[in-house]
Protein backbone atom coordinates (compact mmCIF):
# COMPACT_ATOMS: atom_id res chain seq x y z
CA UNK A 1 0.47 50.14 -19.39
CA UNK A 2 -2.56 52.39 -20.02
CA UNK A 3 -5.37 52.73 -17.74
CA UNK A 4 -8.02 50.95 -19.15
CA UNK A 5 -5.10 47.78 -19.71
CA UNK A 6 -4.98 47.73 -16.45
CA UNK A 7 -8.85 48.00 -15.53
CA UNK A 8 -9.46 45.02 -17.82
CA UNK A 9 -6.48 42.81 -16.57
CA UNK A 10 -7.68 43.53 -13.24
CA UNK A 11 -11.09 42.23 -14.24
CA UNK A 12 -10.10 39.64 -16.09
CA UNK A 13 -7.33 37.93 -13.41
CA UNK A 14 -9.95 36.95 -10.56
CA UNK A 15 -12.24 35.41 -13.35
CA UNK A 16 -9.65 33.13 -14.61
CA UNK A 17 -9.17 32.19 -11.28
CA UNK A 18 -13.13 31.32 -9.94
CA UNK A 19 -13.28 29.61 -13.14
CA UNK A 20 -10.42 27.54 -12.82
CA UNK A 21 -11.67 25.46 -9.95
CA UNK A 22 -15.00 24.33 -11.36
CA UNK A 23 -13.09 23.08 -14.44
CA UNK A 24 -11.49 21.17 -11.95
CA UNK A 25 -14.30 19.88 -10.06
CA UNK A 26 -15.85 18.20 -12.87
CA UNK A 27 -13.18 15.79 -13.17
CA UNK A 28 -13.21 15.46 -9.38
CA UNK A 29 -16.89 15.00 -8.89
CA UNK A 30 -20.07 12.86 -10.18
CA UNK A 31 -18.15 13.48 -13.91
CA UNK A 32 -14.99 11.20 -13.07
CA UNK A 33 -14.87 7.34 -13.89
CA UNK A 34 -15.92 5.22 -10.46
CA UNK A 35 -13.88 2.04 -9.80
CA UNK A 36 -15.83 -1.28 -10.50
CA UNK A 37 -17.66 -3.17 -8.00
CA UNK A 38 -16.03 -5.69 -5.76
CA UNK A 39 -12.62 -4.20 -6.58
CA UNK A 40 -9.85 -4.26 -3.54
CA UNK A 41 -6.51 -2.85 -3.75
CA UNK A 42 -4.05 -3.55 -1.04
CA UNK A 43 -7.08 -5.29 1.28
CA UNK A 44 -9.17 -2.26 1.11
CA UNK A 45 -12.59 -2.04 -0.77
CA UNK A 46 -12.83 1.11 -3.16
CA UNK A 47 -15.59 0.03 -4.84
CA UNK A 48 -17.89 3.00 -6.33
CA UNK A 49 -14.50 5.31 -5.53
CA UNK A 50 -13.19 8.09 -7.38
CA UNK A 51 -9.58 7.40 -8.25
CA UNK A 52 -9.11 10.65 -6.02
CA UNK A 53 -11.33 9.50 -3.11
CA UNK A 54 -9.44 5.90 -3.13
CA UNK A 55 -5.88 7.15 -3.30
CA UNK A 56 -7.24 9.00 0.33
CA UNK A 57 -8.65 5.81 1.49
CA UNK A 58 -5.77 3.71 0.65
CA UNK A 59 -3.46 6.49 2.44
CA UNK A 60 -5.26 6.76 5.03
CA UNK A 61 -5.66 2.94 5.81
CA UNK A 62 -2.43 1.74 4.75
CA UNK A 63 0.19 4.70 5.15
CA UNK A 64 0.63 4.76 8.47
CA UNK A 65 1.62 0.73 8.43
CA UNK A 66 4.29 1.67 5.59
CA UNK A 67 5.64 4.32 7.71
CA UNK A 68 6.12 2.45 10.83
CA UNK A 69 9.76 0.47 11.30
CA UNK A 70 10.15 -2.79 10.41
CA UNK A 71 10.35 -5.02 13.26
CA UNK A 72 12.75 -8.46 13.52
CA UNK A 73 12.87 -10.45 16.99
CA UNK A 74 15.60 -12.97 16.75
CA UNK A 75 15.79 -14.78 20.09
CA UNK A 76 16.97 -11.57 22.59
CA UNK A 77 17.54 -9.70 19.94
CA UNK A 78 15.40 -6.94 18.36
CA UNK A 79 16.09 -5.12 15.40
CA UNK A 80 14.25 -1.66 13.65
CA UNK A 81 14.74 -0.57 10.15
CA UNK A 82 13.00 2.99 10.34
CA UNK A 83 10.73 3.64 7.29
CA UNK A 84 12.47 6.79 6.25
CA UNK A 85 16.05 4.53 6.59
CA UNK A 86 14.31 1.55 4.45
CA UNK A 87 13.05 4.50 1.85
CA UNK A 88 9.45 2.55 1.91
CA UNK A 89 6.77 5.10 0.21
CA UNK A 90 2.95 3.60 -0.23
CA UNK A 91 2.19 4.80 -3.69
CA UNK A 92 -1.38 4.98 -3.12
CA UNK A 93 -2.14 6.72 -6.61
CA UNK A 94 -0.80 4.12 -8.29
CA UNK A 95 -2.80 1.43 -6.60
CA UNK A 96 -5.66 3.52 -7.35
CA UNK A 97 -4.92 3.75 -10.76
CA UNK A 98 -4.73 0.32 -10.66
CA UNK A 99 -8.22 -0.39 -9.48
CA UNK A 100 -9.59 2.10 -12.04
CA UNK A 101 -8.40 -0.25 -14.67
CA UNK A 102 -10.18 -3.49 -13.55
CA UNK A 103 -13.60 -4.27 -15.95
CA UNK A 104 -16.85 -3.90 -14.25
CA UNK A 105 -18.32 -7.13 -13.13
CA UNK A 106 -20.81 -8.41 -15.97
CA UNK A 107 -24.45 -6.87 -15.73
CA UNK A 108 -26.80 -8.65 -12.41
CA UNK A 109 -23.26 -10.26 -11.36
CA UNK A 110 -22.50 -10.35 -7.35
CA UNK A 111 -19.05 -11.13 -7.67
CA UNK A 112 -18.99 -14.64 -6.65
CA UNK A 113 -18.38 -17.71 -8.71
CA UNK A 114 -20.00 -15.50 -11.90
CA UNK A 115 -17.07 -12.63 -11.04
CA UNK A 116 -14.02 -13.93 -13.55
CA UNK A 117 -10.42 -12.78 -13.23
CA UNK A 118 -8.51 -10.63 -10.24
CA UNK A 119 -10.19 -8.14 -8.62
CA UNK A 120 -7.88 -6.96 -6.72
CA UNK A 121 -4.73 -4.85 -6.53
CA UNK A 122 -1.73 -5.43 -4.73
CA UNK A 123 -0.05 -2.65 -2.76
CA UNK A 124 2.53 -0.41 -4.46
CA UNK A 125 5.43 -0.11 -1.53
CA UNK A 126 8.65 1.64 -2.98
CA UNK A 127 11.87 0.99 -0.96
CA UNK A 128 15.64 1.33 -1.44
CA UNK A 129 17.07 -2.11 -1.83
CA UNK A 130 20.29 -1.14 -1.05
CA UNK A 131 18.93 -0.28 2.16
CA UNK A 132 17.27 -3.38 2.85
CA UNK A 133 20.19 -5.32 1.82
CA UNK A 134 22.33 -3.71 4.30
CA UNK A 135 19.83 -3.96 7.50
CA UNK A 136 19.47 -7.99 6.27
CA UNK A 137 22.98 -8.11 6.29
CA UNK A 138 23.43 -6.50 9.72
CA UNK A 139 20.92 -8.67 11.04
CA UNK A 140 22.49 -12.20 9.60
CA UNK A 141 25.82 -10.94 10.90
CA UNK A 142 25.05 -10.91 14.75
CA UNK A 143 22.52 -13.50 14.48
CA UNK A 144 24.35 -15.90 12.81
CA UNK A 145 25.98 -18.27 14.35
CA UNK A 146 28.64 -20.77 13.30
CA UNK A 147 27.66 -24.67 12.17
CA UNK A 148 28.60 -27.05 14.64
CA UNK A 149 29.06 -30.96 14.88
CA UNK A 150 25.14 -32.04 16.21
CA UNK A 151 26.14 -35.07 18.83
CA UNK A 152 23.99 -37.40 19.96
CA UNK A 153 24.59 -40.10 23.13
CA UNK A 154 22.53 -43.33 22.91
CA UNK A 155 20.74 -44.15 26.13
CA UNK A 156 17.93 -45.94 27.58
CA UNK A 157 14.83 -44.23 27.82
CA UNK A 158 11.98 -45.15 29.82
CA UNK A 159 9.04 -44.83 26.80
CA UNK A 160 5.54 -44.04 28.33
CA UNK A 161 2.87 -45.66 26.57
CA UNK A 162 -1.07 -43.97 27.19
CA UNK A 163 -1.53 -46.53 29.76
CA UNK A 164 0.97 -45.51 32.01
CA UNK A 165 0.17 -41.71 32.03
């Protein structure tokens, strides 16, 4: 490669990259679509929200609840199914996507008994059902117990009516 290739690549390589970034930013900033008003997805407002700025708030709100074990008390017993075991993933983008798609309330609406249709979006949990299947089945099999003959002995009962209490 001649010299004065190399002078211009070497120019031209760190422009590419300082201009890459602000391309990006104006998708990212005050130029990218805001979620309608009075939109919730999962429980959590992300009203006015970039879809950027509400997969973080989703994520940040909800992820930590996906990623904690499931919990089952049956009498003594306690069972865990360990998120990473259960394969449960918050998609968060998704249910941002989501939320990006719902109209925007009518012009001088509030959202209340003007607001028509479902404003909100429910969470996007992935899991492995196999998974699941086999901690349900684990649980049923030392919880269950066999059926048995119910028996009941007739007796006299003393019945307390309000007066005597």
């Amino acid at each position: 490669m001649s010299a004065a290739r190399v002078v211009i690549v070497s120019l031209l390589v760190p422009a590419l990259f300082v201009a890459a970034p602000s391309a990006g930013a104006a998708t990212n900033g005050a130029d990218a679509p805001r979620i309608a008003a009075k939109v919730t997805a999962g429980g959590i407002d992300v009203s006015g929200l970039t879809e950027a700025q509400a997969t973080a708030r989703i994520d940040r709100v909800l992820g930590h609840k996906v990623r904690a074990p499931v919990v089952v008390r049956i009498g003594s017993y306690v069972f865990k199914l360990r998120s990473t075991a259960g394969g449960f993933v918050l998609d968060a983008g998704r249910m941002a996507r989501g939320a990006l798609k719902v109209p925007p309330l009518p012009d001088g609406s509030t959202g209340g008994a003007a607001a028509t249709g479902d404003r909100s979006v429910g969470p996007a949990i992935k899991h492995s059902s196999s998974a699941v299947h086999r901690f349900a089945s684990g649980v049923g099999g030392r919880t269950t117990r066999a059926p048995r003959n119910a028996n009941a002995s007739p007796g006299t009962h003393k019945i307390l009516s309000p007066v005597n209490i």
